[in-house]
PDB file of N, CA and C in Angstrom:
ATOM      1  N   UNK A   1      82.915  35.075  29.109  1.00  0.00           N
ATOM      2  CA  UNK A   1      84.353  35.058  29.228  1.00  0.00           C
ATOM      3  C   UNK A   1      84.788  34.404  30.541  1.00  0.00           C
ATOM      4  N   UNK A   2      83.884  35.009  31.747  1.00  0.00           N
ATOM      5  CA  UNK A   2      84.492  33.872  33.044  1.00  0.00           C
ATOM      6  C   UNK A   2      84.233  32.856  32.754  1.00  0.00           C
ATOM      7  N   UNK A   3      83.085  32.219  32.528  1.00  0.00           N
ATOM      8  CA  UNK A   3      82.702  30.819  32.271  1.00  0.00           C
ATOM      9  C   UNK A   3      83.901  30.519  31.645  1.00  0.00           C
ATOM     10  N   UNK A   4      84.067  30.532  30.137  1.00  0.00           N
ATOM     11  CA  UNK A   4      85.123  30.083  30.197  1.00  0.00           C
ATOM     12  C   UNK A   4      86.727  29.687  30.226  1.00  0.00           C
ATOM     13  N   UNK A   5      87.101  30.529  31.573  1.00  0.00           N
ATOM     14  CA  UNK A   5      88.281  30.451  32.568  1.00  0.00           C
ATOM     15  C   UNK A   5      88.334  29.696  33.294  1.00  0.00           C
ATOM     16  N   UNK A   6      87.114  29.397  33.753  1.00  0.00           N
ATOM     17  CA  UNK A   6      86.438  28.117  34.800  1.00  0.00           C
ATOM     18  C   UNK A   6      86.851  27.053  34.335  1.00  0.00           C
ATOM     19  N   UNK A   7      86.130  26.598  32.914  1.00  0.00           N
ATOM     20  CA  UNK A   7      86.174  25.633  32.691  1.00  0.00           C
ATOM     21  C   UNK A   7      87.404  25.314  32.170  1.00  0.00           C
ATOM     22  N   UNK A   8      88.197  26.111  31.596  1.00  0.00           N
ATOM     23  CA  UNK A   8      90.156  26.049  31.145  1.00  0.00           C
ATOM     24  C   UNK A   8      90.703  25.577  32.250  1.00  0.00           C
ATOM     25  N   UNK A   9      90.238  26.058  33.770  1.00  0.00           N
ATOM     26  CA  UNK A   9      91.161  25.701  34.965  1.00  0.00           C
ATOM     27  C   UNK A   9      90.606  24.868  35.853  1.00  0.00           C
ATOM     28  N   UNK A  10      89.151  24.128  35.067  1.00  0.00           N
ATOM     29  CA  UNK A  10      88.738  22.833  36.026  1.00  0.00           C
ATOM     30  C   UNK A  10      89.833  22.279  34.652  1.00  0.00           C
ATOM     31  N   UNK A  11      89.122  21.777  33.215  1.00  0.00           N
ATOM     32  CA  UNK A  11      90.242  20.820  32.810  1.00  0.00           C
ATOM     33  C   UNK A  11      91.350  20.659  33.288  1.00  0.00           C
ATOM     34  N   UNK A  12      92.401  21.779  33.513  1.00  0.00           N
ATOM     35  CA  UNK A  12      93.651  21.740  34.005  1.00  0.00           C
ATOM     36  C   UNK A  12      93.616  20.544  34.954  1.00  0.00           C
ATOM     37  N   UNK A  13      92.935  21.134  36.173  1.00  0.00           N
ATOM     38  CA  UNK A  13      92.916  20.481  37.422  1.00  0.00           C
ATOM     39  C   UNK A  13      92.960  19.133  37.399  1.00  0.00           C
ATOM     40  N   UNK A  14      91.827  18.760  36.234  1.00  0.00           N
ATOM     41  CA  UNK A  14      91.315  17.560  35.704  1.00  0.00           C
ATOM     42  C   UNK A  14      92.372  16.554  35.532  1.00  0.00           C
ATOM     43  N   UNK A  15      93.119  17.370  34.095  1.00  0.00           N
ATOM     44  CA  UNK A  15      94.149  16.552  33.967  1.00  0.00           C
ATOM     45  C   UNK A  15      95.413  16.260  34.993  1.00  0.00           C
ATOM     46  N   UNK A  16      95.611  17.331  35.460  1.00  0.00           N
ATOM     47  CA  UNK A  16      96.969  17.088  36.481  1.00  0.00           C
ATOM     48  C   UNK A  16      96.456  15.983  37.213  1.00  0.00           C
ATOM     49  N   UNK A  17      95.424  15.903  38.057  1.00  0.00           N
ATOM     50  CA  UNK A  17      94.780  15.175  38.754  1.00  0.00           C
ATOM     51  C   UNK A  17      94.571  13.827  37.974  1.00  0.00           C
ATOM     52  N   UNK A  18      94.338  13.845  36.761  1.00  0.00           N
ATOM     53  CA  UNK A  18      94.453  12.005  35.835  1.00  0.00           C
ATOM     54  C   UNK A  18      95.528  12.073  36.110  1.00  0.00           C
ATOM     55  N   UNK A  19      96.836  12.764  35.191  1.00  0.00           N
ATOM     56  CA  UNK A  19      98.319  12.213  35.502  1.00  0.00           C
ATOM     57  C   UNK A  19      98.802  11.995  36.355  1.00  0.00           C
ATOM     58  N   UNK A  20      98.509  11.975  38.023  1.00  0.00           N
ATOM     59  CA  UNK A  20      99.393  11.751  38.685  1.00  0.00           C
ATOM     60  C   UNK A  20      98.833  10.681  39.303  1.00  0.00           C
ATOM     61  N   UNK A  21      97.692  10.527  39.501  1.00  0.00           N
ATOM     62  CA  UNK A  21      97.041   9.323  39.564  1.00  0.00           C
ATOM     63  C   UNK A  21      97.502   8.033  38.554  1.00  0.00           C
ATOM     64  N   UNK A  22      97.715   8.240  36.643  1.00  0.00           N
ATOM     65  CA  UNK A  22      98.135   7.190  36.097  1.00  0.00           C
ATOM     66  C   UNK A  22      99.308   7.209  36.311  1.00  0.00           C
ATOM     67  N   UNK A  23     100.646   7.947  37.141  1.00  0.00           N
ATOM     68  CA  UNK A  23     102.132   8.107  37.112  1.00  0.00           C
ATOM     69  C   UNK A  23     102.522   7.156  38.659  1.00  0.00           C
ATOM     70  N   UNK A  24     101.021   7.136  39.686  1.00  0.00           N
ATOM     71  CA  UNK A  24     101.321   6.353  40.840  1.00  0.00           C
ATOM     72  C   UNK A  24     101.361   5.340  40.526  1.00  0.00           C
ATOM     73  N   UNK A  25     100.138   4.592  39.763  1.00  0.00           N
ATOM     74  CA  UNK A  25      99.548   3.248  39.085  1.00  0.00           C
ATOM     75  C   UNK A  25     100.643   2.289  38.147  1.00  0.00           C
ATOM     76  N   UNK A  26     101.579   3.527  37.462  1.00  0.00           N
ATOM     77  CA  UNK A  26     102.113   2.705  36.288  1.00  0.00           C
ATOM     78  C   UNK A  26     103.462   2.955  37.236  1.00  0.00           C
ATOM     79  N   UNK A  27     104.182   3.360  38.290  1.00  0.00           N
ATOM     80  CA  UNK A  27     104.855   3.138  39.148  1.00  0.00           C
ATOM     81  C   UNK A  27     104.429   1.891  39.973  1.00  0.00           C
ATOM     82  N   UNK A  28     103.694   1.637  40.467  1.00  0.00           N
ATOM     83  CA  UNK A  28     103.338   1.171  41.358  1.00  0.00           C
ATOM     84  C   UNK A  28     103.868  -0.363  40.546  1.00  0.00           C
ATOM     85  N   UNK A  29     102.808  -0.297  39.118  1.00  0.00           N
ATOM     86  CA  UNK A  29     102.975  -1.992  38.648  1.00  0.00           C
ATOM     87  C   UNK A  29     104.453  -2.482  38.274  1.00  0.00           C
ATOM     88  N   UNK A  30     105.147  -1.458  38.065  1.00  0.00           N
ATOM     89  CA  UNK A  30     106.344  -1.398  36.997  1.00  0.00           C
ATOM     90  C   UNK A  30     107.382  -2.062  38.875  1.00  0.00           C
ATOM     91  N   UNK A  31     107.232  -1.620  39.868  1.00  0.00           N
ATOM     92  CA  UNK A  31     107.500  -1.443  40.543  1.00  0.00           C
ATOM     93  C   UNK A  31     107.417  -2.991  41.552  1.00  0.00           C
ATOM     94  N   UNK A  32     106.318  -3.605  41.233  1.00  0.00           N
ATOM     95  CA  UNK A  32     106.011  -4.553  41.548  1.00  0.00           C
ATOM     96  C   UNK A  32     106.166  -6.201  41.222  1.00  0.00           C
ATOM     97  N   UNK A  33     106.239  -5.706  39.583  1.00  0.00           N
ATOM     98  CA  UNK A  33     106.893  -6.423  38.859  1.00  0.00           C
ATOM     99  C   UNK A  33     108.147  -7.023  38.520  1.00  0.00           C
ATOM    100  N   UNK A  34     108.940  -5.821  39.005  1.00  0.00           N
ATOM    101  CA  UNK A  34     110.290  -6.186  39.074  1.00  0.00           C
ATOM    102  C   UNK A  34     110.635  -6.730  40.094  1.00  0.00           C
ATOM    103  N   UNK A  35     110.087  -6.123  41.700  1.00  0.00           N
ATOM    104  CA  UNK A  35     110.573  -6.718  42.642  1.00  0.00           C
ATOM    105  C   UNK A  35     110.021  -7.595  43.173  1.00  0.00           C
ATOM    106  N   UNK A  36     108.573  -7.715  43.039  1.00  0.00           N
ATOM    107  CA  UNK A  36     108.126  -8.628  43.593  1.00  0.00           C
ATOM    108  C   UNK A  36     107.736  -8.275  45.439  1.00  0.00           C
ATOM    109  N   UNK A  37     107.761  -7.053  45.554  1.00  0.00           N
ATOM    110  CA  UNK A  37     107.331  -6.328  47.176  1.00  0.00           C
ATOM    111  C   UNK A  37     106.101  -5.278  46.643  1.00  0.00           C
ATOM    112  N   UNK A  38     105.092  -5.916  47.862  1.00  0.00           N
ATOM    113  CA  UNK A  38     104.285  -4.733  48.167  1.00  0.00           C
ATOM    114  C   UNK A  38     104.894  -2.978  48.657  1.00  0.00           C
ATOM    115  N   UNK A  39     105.362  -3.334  49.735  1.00  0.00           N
ATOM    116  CA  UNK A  39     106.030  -2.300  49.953  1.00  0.00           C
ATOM    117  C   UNK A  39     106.793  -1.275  49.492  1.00  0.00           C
ATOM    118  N   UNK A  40     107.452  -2.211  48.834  1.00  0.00           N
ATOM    119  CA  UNK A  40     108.435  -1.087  47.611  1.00  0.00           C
ATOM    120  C   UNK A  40     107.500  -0.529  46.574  1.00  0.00           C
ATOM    121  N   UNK A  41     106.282  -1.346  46.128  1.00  0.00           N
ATOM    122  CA  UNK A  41     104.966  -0.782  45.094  1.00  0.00           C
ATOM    123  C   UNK A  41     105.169   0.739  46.291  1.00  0.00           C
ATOM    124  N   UNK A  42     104.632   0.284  47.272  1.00  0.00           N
ATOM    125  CA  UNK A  42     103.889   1.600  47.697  1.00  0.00           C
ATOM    126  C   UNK A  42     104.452   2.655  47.460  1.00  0.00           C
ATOM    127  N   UNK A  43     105.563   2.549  48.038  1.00  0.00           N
ATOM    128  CA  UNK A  43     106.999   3.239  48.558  1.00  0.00           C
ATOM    129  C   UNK A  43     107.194   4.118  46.958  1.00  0.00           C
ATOM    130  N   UNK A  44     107.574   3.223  45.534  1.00  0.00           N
ATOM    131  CA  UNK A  44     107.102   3.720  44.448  1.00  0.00           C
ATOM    132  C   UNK A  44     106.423   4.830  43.731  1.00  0.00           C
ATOM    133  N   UNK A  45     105.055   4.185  44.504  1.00  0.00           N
ATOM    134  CA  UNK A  45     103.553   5.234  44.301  1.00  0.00           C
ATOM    135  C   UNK A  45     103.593   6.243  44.589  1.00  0.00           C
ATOM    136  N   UNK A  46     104.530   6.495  45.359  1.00  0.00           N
ATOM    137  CA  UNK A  46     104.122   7.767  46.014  1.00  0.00           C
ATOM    138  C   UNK A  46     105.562   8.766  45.443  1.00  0.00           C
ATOM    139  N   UNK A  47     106.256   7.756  45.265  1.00  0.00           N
ATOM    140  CA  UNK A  47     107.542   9.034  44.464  1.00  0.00           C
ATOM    141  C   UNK A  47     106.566   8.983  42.650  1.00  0.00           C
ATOM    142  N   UNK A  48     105.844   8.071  42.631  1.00  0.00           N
ATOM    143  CA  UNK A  48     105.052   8.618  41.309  1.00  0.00           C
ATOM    144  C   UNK A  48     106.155   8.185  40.013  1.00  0.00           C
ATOM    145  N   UNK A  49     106.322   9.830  39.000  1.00  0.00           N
ATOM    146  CA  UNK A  49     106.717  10.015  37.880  1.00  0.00           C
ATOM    147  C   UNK A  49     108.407   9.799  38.401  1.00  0.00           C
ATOM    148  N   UNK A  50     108.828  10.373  39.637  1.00  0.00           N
ATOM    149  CA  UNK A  50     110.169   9.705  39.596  1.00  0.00           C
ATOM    150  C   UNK A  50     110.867   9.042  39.569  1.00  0.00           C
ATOM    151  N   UNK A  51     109.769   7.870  40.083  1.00  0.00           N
ATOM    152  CA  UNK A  51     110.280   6.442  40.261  1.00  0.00           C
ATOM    153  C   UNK A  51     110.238   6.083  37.884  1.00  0.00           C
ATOM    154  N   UNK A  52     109.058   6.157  37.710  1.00  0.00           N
ATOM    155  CA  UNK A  52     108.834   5.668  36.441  1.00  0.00           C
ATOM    156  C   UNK A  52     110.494   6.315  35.415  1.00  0.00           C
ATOM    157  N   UNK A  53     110.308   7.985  35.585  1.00  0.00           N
ATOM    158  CA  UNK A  53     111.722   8.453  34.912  1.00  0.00           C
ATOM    159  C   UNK A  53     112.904   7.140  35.055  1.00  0.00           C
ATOM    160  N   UNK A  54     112.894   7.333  36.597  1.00  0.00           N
ATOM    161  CA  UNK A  54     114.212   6.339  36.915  1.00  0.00           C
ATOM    162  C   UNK A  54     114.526   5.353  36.412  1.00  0.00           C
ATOM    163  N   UNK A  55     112.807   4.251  36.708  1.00  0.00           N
ATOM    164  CA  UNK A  55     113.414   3.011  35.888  1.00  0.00           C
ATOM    165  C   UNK A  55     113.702   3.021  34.205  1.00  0.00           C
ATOM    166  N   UNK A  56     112.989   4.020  33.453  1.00  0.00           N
ATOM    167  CA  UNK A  56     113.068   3.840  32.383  1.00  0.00           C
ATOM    168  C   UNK A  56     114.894   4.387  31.997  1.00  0.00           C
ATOM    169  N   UNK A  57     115.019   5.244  32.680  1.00  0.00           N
ATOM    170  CA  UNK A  57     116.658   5.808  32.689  1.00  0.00           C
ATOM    171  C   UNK A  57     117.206   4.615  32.677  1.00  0.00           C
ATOM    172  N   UNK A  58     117.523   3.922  34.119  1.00  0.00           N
ATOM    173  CA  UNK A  58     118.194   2.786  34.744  1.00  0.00           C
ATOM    174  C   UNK A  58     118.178   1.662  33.910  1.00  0.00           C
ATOM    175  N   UNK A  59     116.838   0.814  33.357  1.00  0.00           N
ATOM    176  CA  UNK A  59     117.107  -0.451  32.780  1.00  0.00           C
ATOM    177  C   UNK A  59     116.382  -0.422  31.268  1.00  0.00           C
TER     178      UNK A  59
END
């Protein structure tokens, strides 16, 4: 039964840890693309899923 709690709350970890990693990435390009700045990529990356919400809201 502990075993597997472990392994329910490594997946978790797992995944949160993929998604926010693919939410910097697909910010980052979406981000880059439009403007054409490194900086603003970064700047992007790091607001993550908010930036992505936004643009998809916005345009």
């Amino acid at each position: 039964m502990e075993k597997q709690k472990k392994e329910k709350s490594g997946a978790a970890a797992g995944a949160a840890k993929t998604g926010i990693t693919f939410g910097s990435a697909l910010a980052m390009v979406i981000s880059y693309t439009t403007w054409k700045s490194v900086g603003w990529a970064i700047i992007h990356g790091l607001l993550s899923w908010v930036y992505v919400i936004y643009f998809v809201l916005r345009y």
